[in-house]
PDB file of N, CA and C in Angstrom:
ATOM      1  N   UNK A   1       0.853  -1.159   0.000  1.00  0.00           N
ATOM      2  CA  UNK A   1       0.000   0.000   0.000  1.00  0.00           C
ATOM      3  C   UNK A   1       0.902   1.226   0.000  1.00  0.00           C
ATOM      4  N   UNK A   2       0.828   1.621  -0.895  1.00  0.00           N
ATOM      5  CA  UNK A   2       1.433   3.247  -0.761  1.00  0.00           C
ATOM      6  C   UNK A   2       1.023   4.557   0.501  1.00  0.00           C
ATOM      7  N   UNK A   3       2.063   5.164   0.381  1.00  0.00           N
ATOM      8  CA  UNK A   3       1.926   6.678   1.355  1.00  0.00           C
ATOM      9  C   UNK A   3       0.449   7.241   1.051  1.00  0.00           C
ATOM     10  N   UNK A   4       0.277   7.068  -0.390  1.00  0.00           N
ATOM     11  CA  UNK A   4      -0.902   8.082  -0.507  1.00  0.00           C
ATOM     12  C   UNK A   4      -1.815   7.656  -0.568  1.00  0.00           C
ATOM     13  N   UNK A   5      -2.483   6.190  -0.382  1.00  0.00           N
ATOM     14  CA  UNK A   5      -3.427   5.449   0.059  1.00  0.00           C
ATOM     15  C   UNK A   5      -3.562   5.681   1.941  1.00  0.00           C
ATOM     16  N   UNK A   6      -2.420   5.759   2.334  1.00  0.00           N
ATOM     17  CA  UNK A   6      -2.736   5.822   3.544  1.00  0.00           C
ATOM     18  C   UNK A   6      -3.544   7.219   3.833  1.00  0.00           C
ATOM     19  N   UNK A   7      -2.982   8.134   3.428  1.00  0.00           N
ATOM     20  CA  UNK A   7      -3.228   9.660   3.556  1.00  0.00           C
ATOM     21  C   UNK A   7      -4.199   9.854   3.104  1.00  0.00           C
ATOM     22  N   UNK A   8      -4.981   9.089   2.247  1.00  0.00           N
ATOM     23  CA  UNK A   8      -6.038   9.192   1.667  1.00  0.00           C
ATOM     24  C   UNK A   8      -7.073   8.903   2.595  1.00  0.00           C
ATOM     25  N   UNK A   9      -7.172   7.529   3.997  1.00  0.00           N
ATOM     26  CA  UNK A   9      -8.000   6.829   4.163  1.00  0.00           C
ATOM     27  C   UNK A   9      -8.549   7.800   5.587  1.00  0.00           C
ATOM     28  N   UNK A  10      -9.839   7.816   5.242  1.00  0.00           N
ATOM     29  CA  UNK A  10     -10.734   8.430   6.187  1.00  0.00           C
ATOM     30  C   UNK A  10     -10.817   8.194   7.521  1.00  0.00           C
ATOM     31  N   UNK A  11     -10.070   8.612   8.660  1.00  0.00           N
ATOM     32  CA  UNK A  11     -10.178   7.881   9.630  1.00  0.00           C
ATOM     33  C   UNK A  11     -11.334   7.591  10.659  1.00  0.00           C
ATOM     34  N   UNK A  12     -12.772   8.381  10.148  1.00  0.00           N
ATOM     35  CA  UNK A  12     -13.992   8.824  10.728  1.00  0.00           C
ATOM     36  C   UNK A  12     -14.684   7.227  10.236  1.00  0.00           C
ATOM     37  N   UNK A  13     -14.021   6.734   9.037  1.00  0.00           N
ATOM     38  CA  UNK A  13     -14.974   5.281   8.831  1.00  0.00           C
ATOM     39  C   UNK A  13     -15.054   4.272   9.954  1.00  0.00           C
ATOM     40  N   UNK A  14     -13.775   4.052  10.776  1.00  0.00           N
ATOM     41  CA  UNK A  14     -13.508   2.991  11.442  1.00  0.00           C
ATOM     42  C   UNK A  14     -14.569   3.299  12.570  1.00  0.00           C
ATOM     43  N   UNK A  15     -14.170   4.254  13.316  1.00  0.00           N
ATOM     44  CA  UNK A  15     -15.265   4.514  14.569  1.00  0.00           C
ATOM     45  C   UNK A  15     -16.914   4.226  13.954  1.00  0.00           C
ATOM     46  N   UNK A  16     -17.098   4.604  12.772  1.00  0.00           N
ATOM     47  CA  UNK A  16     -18.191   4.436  12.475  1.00  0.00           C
ATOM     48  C   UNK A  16     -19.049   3.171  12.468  1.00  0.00           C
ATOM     49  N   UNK A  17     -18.191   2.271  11.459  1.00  0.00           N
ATOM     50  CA  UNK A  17     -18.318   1.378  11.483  1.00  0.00           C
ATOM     51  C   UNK A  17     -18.606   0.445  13.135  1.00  0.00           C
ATOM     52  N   UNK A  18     -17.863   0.337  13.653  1.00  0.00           N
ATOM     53  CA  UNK A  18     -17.780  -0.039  15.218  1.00  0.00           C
ATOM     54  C   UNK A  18     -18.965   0.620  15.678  1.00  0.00           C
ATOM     55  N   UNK A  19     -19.000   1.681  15.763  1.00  0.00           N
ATOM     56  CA  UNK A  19     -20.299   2.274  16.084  1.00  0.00           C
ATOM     57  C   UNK A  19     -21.734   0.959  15.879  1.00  0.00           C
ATOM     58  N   UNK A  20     -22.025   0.757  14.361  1.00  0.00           N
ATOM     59  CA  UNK A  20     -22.768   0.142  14.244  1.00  0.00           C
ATOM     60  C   UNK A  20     -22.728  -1.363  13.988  1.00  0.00           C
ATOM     61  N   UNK A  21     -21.412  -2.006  14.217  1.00  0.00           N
ATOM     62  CA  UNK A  21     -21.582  -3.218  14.767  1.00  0.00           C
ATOM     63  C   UNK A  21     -21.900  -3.356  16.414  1.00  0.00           C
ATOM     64  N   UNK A  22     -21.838  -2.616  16.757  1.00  0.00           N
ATOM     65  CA  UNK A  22     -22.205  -2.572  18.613  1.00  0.00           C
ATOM     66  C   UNK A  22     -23.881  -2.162  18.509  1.00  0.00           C
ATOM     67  N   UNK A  23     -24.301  -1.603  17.742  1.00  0.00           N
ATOM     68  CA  UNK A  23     -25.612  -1.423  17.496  1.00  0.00           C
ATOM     69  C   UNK A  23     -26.415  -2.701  17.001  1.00  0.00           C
ATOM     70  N   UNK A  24     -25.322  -3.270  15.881  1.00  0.00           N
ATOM     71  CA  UNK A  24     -26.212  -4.816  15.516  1.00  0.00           C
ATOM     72  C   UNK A  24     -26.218  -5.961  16.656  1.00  0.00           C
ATOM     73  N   UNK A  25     -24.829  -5.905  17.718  1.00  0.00           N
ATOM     74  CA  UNK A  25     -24.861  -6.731  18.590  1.00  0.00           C
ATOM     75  C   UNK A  25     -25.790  -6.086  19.218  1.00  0.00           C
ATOM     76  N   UNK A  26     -26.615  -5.281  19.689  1.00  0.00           N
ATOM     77  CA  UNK A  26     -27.123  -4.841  20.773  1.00  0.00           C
ATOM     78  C   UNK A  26     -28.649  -5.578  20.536  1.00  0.00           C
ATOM     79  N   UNK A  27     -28.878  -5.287  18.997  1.00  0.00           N
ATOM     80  CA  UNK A  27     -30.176  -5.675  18.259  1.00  0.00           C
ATOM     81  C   UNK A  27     -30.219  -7.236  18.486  1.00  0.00           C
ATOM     82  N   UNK A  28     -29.350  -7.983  18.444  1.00  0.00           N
ATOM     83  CA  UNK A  28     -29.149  -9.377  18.758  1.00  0.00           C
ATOM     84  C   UNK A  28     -29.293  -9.781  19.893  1.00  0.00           C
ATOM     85  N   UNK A  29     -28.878  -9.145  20.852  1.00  0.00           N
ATOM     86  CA  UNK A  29     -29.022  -9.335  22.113  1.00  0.00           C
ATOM     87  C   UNK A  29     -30.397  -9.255  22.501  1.00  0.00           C
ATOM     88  N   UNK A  30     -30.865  -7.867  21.906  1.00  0.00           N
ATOM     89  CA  UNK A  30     -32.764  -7.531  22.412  1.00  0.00           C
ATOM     90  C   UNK A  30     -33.481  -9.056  22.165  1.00  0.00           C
ATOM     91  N   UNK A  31     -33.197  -9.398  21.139  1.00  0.00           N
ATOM     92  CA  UNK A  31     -33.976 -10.521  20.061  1.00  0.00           C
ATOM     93  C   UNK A  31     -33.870 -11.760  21.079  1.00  0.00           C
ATOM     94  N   UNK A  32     -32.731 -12.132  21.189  1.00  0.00           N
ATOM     95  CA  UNK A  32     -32.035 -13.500  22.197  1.00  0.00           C
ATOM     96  C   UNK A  32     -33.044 -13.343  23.160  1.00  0.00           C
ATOM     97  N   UNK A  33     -33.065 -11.838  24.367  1.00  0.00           N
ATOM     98  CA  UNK A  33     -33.167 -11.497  25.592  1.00  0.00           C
ATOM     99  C   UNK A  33     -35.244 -11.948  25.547  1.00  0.00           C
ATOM    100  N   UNK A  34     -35.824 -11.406  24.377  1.00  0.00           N
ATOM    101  CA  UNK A  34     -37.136 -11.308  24.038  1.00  0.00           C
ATOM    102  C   UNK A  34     -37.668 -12.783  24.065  1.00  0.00           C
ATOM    103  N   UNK A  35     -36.520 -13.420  22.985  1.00  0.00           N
ATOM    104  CA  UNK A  35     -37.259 -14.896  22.998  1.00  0.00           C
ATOM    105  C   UNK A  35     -37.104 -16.121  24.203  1.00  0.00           C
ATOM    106  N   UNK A  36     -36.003 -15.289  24.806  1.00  0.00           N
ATOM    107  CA  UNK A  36     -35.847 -16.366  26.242  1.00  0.00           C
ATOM    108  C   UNK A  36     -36.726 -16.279  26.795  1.00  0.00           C
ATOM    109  N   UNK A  37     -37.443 -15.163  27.042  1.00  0.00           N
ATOM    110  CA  UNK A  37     -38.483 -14.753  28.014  1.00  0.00           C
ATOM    111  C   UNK A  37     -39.841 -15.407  27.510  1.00  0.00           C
ATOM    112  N   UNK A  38     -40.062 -15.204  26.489  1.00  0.00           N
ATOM    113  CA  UNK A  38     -40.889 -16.062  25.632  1.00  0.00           C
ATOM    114  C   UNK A  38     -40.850 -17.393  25.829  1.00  0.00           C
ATOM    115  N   UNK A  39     -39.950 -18.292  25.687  1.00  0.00           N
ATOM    116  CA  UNK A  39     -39.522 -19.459  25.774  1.00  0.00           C
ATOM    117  C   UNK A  39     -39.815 -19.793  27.209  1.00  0.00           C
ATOM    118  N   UNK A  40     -39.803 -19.261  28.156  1.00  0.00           N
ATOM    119  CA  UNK A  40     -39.773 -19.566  29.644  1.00  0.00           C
ATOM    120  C   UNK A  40     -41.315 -19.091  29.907  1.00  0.00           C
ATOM    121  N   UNK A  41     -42.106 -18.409  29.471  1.00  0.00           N
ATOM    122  CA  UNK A  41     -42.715 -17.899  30.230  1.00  0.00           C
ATOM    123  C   UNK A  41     -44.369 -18.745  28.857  1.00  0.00           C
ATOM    124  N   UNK A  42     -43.668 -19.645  27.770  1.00  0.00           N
ATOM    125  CA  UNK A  42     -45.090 -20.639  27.105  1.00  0.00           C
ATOM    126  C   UNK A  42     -45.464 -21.777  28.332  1.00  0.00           C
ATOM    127  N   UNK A  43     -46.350 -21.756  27.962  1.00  0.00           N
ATOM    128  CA  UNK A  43     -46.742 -23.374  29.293  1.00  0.00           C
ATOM    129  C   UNK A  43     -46.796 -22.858  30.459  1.00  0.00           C
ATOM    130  N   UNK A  44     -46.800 -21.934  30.696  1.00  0.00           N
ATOM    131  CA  UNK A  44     -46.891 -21.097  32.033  1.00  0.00           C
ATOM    132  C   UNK A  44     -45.416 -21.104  32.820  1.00  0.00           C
ATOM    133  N   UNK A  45     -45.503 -19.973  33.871  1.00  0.00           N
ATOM    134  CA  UNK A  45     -44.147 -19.698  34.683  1.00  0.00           C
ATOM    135  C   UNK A  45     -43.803 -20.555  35.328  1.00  0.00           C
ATOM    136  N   UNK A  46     -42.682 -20.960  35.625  1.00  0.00           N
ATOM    137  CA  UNK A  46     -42.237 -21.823  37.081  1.00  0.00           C
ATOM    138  C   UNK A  46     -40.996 -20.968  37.931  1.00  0.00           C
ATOM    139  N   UNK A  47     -40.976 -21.032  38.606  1.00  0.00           N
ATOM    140  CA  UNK A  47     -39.748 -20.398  39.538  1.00  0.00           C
ATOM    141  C   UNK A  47     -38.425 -20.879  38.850  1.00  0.00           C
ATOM    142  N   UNK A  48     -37.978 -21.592  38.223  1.00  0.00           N
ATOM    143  CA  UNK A  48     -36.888 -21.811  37.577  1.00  0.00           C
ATOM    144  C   UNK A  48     -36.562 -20.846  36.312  1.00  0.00           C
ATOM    145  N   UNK A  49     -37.948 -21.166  35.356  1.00  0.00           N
ATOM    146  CA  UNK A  49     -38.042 -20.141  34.106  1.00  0.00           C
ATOM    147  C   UNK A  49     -38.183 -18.483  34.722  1.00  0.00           C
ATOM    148  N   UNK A  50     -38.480 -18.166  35.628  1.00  0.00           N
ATOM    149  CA  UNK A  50     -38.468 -17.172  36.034  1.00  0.00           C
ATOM    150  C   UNK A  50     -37.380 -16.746  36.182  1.00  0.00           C
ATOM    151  N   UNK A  51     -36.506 -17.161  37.473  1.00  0.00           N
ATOM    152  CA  UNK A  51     -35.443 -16.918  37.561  1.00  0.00           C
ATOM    153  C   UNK A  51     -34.156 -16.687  36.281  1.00  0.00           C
ATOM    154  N   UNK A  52     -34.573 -17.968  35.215  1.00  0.00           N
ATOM    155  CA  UNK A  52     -33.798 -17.722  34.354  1.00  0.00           C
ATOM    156  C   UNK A  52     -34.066 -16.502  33.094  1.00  0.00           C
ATOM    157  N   UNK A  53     -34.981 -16.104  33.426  1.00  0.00           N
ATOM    158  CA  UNK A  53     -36.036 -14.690  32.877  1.00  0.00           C
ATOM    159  C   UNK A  53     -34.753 -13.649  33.311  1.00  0.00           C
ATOM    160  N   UNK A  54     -35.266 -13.899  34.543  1.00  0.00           N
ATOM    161  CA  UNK A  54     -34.629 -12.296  35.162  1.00  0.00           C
ATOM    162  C   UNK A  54     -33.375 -12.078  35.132  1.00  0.00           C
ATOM    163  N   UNK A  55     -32.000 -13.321  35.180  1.00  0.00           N
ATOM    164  CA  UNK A  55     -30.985 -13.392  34.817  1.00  0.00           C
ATOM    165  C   UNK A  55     -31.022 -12.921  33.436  1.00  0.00           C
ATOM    166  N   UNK A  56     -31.676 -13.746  32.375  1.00  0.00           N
ATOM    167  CA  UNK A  56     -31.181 -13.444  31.218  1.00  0.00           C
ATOM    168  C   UNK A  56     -31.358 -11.310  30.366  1.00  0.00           C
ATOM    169  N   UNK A  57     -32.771 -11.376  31.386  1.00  0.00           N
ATOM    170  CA  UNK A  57     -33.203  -9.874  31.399  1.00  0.00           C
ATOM    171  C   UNK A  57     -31.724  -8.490  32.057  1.00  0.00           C
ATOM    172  N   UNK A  58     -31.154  -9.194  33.105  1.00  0.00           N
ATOM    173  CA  UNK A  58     -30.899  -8.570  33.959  1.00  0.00           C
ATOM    174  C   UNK A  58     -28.946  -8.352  32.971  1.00  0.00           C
ATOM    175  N   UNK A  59     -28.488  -9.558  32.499  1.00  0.00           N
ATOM    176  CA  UNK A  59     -27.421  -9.757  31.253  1.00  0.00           C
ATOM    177  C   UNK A  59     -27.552  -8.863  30.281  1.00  0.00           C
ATOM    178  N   UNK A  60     -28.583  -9.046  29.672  1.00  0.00           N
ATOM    179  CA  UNK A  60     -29.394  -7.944  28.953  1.00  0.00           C
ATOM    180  C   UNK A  60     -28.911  -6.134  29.006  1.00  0.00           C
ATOM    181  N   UNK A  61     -29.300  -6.059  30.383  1.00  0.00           N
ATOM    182  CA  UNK A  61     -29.414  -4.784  30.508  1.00  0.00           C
ATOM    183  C   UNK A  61     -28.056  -4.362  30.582  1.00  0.00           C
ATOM    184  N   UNK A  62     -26.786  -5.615  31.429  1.00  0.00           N
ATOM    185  CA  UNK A  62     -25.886  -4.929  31.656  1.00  0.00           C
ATOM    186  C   UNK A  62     -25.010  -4.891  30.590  1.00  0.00           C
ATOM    187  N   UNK A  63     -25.285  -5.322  29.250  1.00  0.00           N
ATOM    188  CA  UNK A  63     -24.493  -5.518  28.401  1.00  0.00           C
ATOM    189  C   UNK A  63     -24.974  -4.022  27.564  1.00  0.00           C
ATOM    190  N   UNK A  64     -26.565  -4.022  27.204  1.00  0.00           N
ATOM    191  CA  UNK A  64     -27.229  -2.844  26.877  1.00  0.00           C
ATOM    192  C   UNK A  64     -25.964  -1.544  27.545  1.00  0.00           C
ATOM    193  N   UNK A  65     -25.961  -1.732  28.743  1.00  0.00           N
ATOM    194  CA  UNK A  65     -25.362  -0.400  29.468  1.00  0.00           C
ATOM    195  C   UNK A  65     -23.701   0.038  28.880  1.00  0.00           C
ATOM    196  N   UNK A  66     -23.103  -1.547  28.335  1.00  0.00           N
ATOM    197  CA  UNK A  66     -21.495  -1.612  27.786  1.00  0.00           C
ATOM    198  C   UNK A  66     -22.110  -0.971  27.092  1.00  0.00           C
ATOM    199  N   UNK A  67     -22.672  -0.927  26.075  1.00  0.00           N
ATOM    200  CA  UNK A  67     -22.844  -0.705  24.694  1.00  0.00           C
ATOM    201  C   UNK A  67     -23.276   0.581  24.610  1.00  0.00           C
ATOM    202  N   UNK A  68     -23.656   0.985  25.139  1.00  0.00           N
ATOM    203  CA  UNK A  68     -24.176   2.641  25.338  1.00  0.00           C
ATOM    204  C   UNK A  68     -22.506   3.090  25.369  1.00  0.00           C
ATOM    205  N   UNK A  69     -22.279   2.421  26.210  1.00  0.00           N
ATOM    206  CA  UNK A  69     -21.265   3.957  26.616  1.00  0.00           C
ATOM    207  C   UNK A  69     -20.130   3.489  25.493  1.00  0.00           C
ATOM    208  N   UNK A  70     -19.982   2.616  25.191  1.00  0.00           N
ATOM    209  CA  UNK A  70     -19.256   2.701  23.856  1.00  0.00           C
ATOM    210  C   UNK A  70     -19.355   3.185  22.999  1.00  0.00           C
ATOM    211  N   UNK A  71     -20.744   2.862  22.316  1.00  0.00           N
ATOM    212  CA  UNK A  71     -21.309   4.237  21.210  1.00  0.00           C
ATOM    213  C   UNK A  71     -21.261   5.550  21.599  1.00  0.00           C
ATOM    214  N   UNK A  72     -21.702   6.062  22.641  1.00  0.00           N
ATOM    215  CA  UNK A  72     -21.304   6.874  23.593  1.00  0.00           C
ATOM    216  C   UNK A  72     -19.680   7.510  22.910  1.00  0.00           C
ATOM    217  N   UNK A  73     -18.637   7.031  23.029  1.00  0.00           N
ATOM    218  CA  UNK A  73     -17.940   6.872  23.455  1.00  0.00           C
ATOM    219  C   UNK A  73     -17.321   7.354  21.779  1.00  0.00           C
ATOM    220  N   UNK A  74     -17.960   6.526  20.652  1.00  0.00           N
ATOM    221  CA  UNK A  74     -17.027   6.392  19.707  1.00  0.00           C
ATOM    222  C   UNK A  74     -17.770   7.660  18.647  1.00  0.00           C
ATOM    223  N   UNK A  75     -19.187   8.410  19.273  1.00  0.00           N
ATOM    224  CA  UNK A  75     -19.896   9.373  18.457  1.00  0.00           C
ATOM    225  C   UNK A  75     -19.017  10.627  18.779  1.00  0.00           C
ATOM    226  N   UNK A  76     -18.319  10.717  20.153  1.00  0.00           N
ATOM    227  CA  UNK A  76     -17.669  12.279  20.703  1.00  0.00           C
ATOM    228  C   UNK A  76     -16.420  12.480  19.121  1.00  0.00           C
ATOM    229  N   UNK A  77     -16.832  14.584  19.371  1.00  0.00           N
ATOM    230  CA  UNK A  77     -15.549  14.661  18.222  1.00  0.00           C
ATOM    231  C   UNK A  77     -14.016  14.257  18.639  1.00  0.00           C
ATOM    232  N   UNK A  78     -14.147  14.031  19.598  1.00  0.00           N
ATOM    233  CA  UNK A  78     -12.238  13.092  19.827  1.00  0.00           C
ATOM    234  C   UNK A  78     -12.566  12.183  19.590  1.00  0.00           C
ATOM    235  N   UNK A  79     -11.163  11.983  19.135  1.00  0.00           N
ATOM    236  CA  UNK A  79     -10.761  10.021  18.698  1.00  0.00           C
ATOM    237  C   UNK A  79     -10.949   9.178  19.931  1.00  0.00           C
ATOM    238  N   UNK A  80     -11.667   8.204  19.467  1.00  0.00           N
ATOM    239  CA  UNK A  80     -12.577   7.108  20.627  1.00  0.00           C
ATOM    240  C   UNK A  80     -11.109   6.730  21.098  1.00  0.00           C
ATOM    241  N   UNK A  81     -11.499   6.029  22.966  1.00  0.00           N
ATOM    242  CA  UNK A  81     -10.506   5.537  23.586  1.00  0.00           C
ATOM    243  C   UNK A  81     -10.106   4.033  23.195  1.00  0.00           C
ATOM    244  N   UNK A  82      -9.670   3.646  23.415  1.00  0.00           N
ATOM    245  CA  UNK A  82      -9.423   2.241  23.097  1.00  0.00           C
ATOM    246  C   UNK A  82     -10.611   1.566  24.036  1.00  0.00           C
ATOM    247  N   UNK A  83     -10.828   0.109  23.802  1.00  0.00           N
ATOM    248  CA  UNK A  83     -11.933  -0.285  24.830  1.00  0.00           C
ATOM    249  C   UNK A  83     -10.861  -1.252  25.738  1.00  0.00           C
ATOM    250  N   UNK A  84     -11.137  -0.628  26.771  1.00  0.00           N
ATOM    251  CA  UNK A  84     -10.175  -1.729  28.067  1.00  0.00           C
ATOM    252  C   UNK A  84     -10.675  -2.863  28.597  1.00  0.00           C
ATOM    253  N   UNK A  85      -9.183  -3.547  28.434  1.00  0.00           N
ATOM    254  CA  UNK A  85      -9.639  -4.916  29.032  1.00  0.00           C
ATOM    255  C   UNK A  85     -11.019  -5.561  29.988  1.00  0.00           C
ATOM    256  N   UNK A  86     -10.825  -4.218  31.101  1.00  0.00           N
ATOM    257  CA  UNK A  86     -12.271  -4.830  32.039  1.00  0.00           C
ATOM    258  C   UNK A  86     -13.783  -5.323  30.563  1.00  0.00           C
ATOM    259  N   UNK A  87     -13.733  -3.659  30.085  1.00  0.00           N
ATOM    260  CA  UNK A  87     -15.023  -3.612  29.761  1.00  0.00           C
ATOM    261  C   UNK A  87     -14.974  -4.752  28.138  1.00  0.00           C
ATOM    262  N   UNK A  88     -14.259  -4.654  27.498  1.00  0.00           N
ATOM    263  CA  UNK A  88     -14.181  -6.385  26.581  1.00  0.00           C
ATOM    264  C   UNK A  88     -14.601  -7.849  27.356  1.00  0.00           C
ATOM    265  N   UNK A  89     -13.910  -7.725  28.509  1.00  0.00           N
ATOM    266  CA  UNK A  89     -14.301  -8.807  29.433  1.00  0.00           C
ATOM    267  C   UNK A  89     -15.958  -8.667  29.812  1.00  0.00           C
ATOM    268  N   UNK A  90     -16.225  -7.697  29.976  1.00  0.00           N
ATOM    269  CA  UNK A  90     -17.519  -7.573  30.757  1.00  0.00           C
ATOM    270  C   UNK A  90     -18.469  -7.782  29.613  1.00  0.00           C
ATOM    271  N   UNK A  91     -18.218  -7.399  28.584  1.00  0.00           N
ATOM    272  CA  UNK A  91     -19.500  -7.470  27.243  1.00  0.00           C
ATOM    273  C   UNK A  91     -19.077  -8.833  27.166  1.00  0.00           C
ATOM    274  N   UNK A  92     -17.642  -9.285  26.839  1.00  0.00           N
ATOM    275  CA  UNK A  92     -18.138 -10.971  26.327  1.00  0.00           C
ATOM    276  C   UNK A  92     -18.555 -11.758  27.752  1.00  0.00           C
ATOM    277  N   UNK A  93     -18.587 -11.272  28.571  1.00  0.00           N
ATOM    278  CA  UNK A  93     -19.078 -12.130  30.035  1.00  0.00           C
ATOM    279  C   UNK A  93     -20.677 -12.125  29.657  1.00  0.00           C
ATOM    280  N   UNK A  94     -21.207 -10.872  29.740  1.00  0.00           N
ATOM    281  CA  UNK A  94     -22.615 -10.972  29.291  1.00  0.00           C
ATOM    282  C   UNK A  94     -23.165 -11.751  28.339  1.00  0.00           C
ATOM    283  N   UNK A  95     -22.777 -11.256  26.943  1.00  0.00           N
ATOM    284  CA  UNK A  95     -22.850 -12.376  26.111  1.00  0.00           C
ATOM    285  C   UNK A  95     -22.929 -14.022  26.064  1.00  0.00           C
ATOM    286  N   UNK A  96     -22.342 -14.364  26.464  1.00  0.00           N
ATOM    287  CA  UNK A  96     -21.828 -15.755  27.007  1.00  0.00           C
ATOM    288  C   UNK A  96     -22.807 -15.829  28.167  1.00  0.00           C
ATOM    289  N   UNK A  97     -22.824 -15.556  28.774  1.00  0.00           N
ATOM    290  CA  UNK A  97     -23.518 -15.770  29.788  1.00  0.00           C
ATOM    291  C   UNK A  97     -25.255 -15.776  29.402  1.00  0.00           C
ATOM    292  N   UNK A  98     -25.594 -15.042  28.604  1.00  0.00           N
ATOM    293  CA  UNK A  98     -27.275 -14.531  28.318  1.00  0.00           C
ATOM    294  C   UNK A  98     -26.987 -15.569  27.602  1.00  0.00           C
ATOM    295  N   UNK A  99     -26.223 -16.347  26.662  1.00  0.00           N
ATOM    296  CA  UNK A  99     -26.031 -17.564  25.897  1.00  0.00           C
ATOM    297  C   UNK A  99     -26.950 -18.865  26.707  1.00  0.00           C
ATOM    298  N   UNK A 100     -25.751 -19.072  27.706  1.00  0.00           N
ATOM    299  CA  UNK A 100     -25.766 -19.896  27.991  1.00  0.00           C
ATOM    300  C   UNK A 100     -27.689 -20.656  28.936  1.00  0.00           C
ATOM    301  N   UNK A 101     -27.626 -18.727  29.759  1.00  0.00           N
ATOM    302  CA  UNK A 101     -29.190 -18.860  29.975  1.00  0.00           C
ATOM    303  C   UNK A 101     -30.317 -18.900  29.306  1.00  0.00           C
ATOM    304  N   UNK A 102     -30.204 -18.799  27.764  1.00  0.00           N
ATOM    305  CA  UNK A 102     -30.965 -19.046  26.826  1.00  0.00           C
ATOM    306  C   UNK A 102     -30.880 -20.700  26.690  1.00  0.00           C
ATOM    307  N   UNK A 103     -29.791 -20.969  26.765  1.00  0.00           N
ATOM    308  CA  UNK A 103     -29.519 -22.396  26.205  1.00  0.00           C
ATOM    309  C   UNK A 103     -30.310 -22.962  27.393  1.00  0.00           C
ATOM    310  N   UNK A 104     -30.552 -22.670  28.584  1.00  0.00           N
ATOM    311  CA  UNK A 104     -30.547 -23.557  30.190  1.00  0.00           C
ATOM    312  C   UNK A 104     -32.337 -23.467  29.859  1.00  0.00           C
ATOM    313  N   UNK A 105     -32.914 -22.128  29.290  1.00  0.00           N
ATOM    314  CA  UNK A 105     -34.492 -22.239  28.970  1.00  0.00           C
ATOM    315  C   UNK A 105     -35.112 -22.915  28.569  1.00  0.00           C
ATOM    316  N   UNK A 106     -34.239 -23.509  27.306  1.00  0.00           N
ATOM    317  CA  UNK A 106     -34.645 -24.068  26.022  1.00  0.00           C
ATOM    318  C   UNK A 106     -34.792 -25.568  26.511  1.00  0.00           C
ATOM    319  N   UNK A 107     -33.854 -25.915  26.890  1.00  0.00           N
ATOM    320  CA  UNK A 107     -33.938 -27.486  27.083  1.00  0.00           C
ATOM    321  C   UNK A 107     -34.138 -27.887  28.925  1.00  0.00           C
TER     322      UNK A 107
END
C-alpha cells in the first residue's frame, strides 16, 4: 500500500463502522433477551423459568449499558478511547452468559 493510500484513508470510517456493529450486537441481544423470556414464560411460569427470565433480562441490561457507553464513546468529536480490558471482558461475560441462559431455557 502506498503513502498516498494511507493519507487518503478516512479515519472517521472505522469509529463508524464499530459504532454500528455494537448497534447490531445490541439488536441481537434484544432478540435473544425477548425470545428467552418467551420461551420460559409458554406453558406457564415456574420459579426456575423465572429466575432464568430475570438473569437473562438482567445480562441484557448490563451488556445494553457496555454498549451505550461505547457508542457513547465512539460518536464524541475526539478520537474514541481504546476499549479496556475490564469492559471487553464484561461485554463478552454478558454475552456468554445470556447464551448460555438461553440455552438452560430451552432445554
Amino acid at each position: 500500500m502506498s503513502a498516498d493510500a494511507v493519507s487518503e484513508r478516512d479515519p472517521g470510517l472505522q469509529p463508524e463502522r464499530t459504532r454500528l456493529a455494537w448497534r447490531r450486537t445490541t439488536l441481537s441481544g434484544t432478540i435473544s433477551a425477548v425470545l428467552a423470556v418467551k420461551t420460559a414464560l409458554h406453558g406457564g411460569p415456574s420459579p426456575a423459568s423465572l429466575v432464568g427470565c430475570a438473569l437473562c433480562c438482567a445480562l441484557w441490561l448490563g451488556f445494553l449499558y457496555l454498549a451505550h457507553h461505547r457508542i457513547q464513546a465512539l460518536t464524541s468529536p475526539t478520537p474514541p478511547p481504546r476499549l479496556t480490558p475490564r469492559h471487553a471482558t464484561a461485554a463478552v461475560l454478558c454475552t456468554v452468559a445470556m447464551a448460555v441462559c438461553g440455552a438452560a431455557l430451552v432445554f
